[in-house]
Each structure stands twice: as structure tokens, then as C-alpha cells.
N, C-alpha and C. Protein backbone atom coordinates (compact mmCIF):
# COMPACT_ATOMS: atom_id res chain seq x y z
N UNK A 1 35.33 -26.76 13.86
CA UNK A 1 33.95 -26.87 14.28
C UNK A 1 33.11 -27.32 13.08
N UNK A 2 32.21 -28.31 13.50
CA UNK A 2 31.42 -28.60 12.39
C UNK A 2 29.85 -28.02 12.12
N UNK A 3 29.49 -27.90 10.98
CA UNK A 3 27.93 -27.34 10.86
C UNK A 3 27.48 -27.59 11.87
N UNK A 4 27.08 -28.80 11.99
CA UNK A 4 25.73 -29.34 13.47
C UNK A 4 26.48 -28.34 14.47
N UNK A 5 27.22 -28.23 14.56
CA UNK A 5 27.77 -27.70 16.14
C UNK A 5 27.20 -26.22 15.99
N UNK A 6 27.12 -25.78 14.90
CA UNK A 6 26.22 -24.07 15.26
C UNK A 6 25.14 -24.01 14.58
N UNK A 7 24.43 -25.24 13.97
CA UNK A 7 23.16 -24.69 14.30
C UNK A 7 22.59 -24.97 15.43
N UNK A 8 21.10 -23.77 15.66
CA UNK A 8 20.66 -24.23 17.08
C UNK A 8 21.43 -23.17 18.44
N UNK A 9 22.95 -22.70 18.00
CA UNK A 9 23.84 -21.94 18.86
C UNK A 9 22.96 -20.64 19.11
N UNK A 10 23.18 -20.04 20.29
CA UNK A 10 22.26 -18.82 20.63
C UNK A 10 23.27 -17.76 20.25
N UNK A 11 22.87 -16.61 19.35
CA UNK A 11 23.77 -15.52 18.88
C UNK A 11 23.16 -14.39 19.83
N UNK A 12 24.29 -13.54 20.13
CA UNK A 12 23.85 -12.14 21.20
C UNK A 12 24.61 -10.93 20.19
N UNK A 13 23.90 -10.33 20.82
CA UNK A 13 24.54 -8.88 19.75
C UNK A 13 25.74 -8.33 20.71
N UNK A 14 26.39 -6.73 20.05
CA UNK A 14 27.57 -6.56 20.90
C UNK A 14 27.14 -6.03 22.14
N UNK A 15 25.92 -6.02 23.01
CA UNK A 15 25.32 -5.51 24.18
C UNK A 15 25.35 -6.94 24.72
N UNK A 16 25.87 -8.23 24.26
CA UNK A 16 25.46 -9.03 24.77
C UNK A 16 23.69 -9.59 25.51
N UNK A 17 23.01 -9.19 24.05
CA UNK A 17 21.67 -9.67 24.05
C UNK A 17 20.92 -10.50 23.44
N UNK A 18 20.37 -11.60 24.09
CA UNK A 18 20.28 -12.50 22.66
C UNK A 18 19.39 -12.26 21.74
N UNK A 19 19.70 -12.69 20.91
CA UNK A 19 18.89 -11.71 19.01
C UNK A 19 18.18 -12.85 18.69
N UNK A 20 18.78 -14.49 18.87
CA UNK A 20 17.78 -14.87 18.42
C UNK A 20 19.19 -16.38 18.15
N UNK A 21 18.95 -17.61 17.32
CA UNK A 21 19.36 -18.98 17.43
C UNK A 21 19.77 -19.18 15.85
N UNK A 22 21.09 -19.93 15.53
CA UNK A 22 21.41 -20.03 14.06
C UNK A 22 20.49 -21.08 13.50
N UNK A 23 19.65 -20.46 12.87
CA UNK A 23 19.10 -21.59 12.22
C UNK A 23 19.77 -22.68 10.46
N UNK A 24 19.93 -21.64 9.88
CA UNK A 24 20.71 -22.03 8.81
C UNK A 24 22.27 -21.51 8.30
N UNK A 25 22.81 -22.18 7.48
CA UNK A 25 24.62 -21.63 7.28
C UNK A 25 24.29 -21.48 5.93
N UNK A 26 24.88 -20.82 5.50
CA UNK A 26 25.00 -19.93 4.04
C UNK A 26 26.62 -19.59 3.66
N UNK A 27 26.62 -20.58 2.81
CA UNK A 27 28.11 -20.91 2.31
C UNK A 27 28.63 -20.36 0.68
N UNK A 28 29.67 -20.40 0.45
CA UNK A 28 30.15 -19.91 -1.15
C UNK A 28 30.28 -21.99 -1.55
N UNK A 29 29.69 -21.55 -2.66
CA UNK A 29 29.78 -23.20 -3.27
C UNK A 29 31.29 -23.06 -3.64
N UNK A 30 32.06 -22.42 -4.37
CA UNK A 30 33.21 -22.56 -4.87
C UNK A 30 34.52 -22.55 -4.04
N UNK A 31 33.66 -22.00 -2.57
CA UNK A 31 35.37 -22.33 -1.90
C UNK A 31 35.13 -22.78 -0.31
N UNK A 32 33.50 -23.18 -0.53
CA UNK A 32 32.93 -23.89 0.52
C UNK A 32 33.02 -22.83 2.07
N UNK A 33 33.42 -21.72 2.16
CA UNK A 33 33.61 -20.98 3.19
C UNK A 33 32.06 -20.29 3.54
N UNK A 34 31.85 -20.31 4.92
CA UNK A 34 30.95 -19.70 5.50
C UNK A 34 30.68 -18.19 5.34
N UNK A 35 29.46 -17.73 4.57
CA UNK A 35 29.39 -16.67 3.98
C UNK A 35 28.43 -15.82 5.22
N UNK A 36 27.48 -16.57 5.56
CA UNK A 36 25.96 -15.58 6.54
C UNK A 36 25.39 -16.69 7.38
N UNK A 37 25.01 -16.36 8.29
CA UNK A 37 24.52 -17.49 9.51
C UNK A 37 22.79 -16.23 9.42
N UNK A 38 21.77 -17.42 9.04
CA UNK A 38 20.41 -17.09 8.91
C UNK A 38 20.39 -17.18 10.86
N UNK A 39 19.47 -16.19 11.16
CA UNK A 39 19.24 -15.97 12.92
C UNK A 39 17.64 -15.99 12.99
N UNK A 40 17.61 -16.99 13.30
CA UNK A 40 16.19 -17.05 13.70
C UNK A 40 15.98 -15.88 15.26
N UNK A 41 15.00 -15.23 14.86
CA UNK A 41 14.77 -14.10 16.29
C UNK A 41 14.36 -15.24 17.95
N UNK A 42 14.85 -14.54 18.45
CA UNK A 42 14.14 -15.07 19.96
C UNK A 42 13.20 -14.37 20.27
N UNK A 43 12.57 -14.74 21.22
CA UNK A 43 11.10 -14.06 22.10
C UNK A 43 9.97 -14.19 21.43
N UNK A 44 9.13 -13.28 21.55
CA UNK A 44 7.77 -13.90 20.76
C UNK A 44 7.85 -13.42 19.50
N UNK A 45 8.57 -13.30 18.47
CA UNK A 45 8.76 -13.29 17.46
C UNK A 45 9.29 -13.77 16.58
N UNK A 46 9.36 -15.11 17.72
CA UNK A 46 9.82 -16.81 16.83
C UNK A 46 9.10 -17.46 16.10
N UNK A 47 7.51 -16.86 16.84
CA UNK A 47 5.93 -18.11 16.22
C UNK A 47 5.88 -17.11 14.89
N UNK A 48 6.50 -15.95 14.46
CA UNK A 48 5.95 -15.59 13.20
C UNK A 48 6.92 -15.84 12.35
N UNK A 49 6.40 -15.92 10.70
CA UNK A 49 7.22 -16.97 9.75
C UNK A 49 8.74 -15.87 9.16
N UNK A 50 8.29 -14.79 9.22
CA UNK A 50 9.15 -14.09 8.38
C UNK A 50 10.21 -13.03 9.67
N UNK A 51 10.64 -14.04 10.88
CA UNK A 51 11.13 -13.86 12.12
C UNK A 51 12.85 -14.11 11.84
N UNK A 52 13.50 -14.21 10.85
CA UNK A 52 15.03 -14.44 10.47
C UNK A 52 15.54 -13.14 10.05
N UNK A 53 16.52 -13.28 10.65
CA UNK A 53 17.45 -12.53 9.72
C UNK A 53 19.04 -13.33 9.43
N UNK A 54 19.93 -12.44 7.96
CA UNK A 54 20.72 -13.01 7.55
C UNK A 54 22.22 -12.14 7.75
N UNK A 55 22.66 -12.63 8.99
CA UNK A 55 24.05 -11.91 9.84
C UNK A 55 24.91 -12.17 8.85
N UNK A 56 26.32 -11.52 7.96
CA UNK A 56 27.27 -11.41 7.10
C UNK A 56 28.55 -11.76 8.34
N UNK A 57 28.93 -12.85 8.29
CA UNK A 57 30.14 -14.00 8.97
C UNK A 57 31.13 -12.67 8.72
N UNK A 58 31.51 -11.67 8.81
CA UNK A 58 32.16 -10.38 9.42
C UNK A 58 31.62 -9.66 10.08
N UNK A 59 30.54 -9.96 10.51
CA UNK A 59 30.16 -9.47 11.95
C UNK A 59 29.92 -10.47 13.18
N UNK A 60 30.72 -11.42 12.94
CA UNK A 60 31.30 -12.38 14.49
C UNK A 60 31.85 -12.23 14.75
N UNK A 61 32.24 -12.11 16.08
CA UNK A 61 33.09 -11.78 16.96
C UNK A 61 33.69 -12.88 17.76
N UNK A 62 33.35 -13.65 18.19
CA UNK A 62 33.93 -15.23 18.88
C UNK A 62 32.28 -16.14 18.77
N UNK A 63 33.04 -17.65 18.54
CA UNK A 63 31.68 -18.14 18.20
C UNK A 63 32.94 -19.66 19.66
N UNK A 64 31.59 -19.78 20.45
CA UNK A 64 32.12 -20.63 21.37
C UNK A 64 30.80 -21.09 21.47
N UNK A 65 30.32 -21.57 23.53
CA UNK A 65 29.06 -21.80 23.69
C UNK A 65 28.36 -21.10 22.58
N UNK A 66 28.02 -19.82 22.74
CA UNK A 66 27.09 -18.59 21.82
C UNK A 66 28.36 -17.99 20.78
N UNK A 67 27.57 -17.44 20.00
CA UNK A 67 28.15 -16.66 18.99
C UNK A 67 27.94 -15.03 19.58
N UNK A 68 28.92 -14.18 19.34
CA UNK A 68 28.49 -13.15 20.24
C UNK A 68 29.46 -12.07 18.65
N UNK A 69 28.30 -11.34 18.34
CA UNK A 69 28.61 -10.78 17.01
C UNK A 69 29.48 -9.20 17.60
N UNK A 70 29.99 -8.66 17.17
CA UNK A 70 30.88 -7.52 17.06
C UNK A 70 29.97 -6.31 17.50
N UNK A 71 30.35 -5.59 18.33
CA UNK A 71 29.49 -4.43 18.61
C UNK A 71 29.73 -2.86 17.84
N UNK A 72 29.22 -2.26 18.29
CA UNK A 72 29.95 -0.97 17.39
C UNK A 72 30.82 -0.48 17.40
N UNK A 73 31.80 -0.59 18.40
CA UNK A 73 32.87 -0.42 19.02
C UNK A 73 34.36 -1.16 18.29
N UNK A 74 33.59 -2.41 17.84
CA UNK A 74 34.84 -3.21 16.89
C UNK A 74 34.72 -3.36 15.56
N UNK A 75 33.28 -2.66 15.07
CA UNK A 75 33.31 -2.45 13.65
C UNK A 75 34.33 -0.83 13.03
């Protein structure tokens, strides 16, 4: 899968709810691997600026259509 293909992807938490859209990828320069997917929030707490958060790529769970992160159950 390439970058373009997840940003923009809708991420749901492990209730299967959506949290919010990948806006940016956050990578290790030295071994180029995907480190944190920045989540822009959904709902009305998209129009405000400081509306992201930064998910740690061990808490995904399958990334297909949506990314659907690990619930408490599989941590």
C-alpha cells in the first residue's frame, strides 16, 4: 500500500467508531518504516486547529477501506 492510499482513510476505534481521518504519516528516516498516523478528529471538532491526534502504528489493527485500531480486548 502506498502513502496516498491512507491518507484521507477514515480510522474507527476498537468500538468501531469513527475518531476521525489520517491526515499525516510519521515515519523513522533510517529505516523508512511507519512509526504514527496523525488523526485528524471527525465531527465538529474538525473546524478547530489543535483537533489531531498522533495514533503509535501498534495500535492498528487491520488497515483496509478504514483503519480500525485495536480495542482493549487485543491490547
Amino acid at each position: 500500500m502506498r502513502f496516498k492510499e491512507i491518507i484521507n482513510k477514515e480510522v474507527l476505534d476498537g468500538n468501531i467508531k469513527v475518531i476521525g481521518k489520517v491526515n499525516e504519516i510519521i515515519f523513522d528516516e533510517d529505516t523508512f518504516e511507519i512509526t504514527d498516523l496523525v488523526i485528524k478528529k471527525a465531527g465538529i471538532s474538525e473546524q478547530f486547529r489543535d483537533s489531531e491526534n498522533v495514533i503509535p502504528v501498534e495500535l492498528v489493527k487491520t488497515v483496509g477501506d478504514k483503519i480500525l485500531l485495536k480495542g482493549d480486548e487485543d491490547i
